[in-house]
N, C-alpha and C. Protein backbone atom coordinates (compact mmCIF):
# COMPACT_ATOMS: atom_id res chain seq x y z
N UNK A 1 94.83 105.12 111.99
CA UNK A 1 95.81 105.45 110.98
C UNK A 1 95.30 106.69 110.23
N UNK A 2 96.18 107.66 109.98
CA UNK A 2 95.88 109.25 109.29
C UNK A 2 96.11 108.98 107.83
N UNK A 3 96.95 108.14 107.68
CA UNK A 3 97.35 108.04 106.05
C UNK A 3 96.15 107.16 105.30
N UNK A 4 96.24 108.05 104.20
CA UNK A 4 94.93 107.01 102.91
C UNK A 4 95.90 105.58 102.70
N UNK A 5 95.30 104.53 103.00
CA UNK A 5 95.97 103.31 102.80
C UNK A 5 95.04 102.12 102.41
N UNK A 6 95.64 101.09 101.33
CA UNK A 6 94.50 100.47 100.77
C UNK A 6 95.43 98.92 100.85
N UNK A 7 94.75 97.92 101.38
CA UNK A 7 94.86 96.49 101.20
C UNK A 7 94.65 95.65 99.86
N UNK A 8 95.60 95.17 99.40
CA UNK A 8 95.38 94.92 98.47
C UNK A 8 95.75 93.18 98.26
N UNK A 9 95.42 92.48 97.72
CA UNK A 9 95.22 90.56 97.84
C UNK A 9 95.79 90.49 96.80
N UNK A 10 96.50 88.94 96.35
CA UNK A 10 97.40 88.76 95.55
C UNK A 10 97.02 89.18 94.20
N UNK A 11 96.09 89.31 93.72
CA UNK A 11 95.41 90.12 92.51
C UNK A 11 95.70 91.28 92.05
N UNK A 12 95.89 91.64 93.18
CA UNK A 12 96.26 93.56 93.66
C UNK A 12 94.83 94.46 93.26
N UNK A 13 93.79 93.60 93.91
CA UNK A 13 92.50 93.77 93.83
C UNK A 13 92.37 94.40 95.33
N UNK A 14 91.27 95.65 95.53
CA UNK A 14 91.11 96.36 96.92
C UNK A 14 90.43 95.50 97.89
N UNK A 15 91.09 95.20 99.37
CA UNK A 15 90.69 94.16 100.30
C UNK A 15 89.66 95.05 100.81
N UNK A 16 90.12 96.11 101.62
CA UNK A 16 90.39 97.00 102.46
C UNK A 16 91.01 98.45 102.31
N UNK A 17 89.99 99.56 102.83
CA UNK A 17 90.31 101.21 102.73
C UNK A 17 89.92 101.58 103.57
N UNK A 18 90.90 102.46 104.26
CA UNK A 18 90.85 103.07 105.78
C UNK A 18 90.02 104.52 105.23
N UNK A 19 89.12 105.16 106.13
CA UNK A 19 89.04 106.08 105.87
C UNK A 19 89.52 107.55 105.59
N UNK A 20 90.63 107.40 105.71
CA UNK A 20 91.49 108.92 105.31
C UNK A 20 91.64 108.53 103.59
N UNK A 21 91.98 106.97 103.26
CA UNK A 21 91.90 106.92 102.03
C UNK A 21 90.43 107.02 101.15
N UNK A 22 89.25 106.80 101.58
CA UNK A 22 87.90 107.24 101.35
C UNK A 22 87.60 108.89 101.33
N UNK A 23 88.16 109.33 102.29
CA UNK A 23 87.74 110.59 102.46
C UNK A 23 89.43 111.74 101.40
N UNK A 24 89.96 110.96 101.34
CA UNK A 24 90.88 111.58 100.39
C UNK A 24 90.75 111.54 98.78
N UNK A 25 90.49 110.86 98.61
CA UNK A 25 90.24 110.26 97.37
C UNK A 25 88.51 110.54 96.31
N UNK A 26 88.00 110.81 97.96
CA UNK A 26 86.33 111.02 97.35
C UNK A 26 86.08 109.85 96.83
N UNK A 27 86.34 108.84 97.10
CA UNK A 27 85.54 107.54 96.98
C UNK A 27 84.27 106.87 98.19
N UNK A 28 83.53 105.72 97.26
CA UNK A 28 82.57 105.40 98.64
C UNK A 28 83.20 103.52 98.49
N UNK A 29 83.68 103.31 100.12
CA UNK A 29 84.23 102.06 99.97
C UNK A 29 83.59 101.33 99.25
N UNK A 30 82.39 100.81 99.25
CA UNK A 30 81.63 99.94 98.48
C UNK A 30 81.97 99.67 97.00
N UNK A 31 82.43 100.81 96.42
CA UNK A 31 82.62 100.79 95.31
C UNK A 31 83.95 100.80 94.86
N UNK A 32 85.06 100.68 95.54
CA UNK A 32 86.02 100.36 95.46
C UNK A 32 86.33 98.68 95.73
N UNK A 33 85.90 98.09 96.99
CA UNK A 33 86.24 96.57 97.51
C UNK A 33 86.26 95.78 95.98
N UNK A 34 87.05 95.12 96.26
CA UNK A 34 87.14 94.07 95.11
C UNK A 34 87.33 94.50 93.86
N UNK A 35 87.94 95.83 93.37
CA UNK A 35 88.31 96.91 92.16
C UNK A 35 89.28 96.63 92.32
N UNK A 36 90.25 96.22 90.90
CA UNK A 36 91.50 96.09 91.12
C UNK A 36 92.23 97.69 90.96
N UNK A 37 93.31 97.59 92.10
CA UNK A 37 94.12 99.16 92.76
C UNK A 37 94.01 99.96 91.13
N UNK A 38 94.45 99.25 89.72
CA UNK A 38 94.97 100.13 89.21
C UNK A 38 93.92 100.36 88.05
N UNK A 39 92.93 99.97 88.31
CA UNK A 39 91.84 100.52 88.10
C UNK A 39 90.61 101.76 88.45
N UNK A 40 90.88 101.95 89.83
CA UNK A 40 90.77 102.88 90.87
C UNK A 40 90.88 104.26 89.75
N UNK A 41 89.46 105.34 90.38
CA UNK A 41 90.00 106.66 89.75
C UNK A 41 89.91 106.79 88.18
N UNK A 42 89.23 105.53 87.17
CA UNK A 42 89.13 105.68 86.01
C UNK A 42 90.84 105.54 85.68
N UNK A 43 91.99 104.39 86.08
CA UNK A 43 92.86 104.18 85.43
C UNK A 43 94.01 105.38 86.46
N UNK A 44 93.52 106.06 87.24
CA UNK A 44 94.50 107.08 87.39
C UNK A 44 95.80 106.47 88.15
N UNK A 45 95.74 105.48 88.86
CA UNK A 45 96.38 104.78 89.49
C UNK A 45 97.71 103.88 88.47
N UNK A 46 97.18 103.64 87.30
CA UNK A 46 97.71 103.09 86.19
C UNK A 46 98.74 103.26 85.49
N UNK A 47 100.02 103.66 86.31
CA UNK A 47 101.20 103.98 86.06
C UNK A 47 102.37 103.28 86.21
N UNK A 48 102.66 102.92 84.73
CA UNK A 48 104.26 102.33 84.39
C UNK A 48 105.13 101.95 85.77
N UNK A 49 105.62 103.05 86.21
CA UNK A 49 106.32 102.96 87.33
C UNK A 49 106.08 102.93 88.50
N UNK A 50 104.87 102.84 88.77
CA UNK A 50 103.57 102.48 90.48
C UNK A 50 103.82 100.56 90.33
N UNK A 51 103.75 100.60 88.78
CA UNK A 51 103.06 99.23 88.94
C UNK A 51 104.36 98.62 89.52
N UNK A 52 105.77 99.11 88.67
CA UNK A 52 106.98 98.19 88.48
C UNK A 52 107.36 98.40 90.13
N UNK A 53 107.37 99.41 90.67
CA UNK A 53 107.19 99.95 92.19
C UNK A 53 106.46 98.65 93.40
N UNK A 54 105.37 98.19 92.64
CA UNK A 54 104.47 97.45 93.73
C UNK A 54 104.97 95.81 93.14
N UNK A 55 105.57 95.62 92.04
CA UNK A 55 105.74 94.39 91.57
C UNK A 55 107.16 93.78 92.74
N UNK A 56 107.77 95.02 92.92
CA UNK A 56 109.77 94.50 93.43
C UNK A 56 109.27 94.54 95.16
N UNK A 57 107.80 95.21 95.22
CA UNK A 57 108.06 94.79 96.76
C UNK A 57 107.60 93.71 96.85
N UNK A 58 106.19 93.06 96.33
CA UNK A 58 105.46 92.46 96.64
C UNK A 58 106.02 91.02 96.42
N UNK A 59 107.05 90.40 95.69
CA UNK A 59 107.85 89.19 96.25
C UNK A 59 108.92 89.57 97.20
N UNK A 60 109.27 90.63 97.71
CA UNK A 60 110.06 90.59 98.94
C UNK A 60 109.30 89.97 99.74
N UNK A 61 107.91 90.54 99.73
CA UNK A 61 107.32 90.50 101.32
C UNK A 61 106.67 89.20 101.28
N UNK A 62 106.71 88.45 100.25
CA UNK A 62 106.03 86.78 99.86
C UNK A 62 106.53 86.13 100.81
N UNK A 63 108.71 86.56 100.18
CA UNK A 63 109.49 85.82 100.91
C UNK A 63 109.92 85.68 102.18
N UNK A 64 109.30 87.05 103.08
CA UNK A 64 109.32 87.45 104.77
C UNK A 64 108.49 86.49 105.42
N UNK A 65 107.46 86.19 104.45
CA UNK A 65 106.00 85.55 105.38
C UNK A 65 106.47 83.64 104.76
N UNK A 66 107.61 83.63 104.15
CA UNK A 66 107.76 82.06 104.13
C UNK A 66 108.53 81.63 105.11
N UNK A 67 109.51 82.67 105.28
CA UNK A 67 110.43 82.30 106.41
C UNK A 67 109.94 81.49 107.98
């Protein structure tokens, strides 16, 4: 995968970071795993409308995996 992409567990704490997202970001995985996403970057991630963004998908996709 080419895209920076990050796994994130019902917490919305970091599972998992592919390396385009390591090497994009200038992070070292280690120090990301288990950082919650919107903490990442000293808060930079920490936006009003990211969050409300990740809130409307993340019970769609609850309700895909009950089916």
């Amino acid at each position: 995968m080419t895209q920076p992409t990050v796994v994130l567990d019902h917490n919305l704490c970091v599972t998992s970071a592919n390396n385009a997202f390591v090497r994009t970001f200038e992070v070292e995985r280690d120090d990301i795993l288990g950082q919650s996403f919107f903490a990442l970057g000293n808060g930079q991630w920490d936006i009003a409308e990211l969050r409300h963004l990740i809130a409307s998908v993340i019970p769609k996709s609850r309700r895909r995996h009950r089916l």
